[in-house]
C-alpha atoms as a PDB file:
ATOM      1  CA  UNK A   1     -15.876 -16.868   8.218  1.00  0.00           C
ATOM      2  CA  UNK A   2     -14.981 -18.940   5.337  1.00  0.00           C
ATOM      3  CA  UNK A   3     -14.933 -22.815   5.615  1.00  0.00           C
ATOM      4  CA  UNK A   4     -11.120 -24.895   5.174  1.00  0.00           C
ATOM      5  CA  UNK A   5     -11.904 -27.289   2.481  1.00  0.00           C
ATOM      6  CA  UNK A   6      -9.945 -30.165   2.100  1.00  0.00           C
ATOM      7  CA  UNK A   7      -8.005 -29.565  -0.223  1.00  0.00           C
ATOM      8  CA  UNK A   8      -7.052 -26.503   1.855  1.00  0.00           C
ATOM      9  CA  UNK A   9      -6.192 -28.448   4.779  1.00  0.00           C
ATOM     10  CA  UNK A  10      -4.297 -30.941   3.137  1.00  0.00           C
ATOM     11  CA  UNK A  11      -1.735 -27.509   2.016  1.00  0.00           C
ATOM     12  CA  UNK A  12      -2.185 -26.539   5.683  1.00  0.00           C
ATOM     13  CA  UNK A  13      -0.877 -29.022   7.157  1.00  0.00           C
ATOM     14  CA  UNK A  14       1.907 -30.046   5.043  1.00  0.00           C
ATOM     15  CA  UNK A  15       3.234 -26.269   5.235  1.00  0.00           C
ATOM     16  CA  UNK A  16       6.526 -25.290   7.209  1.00  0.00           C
ATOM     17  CA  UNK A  17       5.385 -22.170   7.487  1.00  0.00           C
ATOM     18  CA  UNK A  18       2.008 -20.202   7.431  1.00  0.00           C
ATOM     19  CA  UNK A  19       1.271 -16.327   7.153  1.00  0.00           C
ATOM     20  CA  UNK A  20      -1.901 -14.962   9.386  1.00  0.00           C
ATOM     21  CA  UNK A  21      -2.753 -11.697   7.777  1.00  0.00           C
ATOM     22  CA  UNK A  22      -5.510  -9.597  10.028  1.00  0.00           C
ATOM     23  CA  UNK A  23      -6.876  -5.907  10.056  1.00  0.00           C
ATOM     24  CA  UNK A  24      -7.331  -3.662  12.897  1.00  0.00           C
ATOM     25  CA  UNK A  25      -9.884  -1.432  13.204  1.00  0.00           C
ATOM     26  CA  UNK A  26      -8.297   1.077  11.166  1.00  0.00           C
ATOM     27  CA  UNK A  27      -8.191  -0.822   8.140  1.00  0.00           C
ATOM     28  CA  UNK A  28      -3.957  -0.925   8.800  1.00  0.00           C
ATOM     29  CA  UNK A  29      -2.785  -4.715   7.725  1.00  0.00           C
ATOM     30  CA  UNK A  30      -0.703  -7.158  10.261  1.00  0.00           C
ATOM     31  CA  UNK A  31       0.467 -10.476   8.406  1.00  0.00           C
ATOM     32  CA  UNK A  32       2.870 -12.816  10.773  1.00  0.00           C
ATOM     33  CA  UNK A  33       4.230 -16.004  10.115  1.00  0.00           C
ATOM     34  CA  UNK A  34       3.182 -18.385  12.076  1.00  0.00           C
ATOM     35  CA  UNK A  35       4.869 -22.094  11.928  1.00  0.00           C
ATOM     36  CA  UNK A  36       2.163 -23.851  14.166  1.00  0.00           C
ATOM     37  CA  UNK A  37      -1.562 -23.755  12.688  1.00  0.00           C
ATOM     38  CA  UNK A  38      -3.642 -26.476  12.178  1.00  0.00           C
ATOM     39  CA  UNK A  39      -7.305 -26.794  10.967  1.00  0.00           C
ATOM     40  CA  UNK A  40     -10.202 -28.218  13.339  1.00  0.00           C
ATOM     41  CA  UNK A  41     -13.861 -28.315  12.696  1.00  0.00           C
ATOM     42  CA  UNK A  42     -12.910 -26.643   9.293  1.00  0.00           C
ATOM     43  CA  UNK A  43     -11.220 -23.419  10.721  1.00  0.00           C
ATOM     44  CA  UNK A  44      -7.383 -22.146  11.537  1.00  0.00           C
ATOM     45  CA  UNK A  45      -6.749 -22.907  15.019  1.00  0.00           C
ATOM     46  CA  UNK A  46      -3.147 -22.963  16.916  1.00  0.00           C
ATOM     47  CA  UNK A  47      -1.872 -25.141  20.098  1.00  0.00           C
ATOM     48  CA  UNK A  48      -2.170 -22.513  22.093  1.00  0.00           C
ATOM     49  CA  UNK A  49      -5.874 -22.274  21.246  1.00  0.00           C
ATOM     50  CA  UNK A  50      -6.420 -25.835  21.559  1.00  0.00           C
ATOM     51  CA  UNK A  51      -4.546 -25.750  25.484  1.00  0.00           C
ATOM     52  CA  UNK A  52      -7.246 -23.022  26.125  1.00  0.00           C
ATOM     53  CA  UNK A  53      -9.923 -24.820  24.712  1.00  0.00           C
ATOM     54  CA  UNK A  54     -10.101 -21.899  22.047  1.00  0.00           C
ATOM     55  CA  UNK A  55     -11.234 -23.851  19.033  1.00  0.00           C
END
């Protein structure tokens, strides 16, 4: 998994509005917007994660 720099961050969290895009196993794409990401410990996470102690 590739690291958030920064500079990424900074973008991350000033955005609105984010897109996740993700594969299944089939190779067929799913991209969602997603209005509540943040970055911890360098990677994408979501509230929901962080109430589950998903990080």
């Amino acid at each position: 998994m590739t690291e958030i720099t920064t500079d990424m961050e900074a973008i991350i969290k000033q955005a609105m509005l984010s897109f996740v895009a993700t594969t299944n196993e089939d190779g067929t794409p799913s991209l969602s917007p997603k209005a509540s990401l943040t970055v911890r410990d360098g990677h994408f996470t979501s509230p929901i994660s962080l109430r589950l102690g998903r990080s």
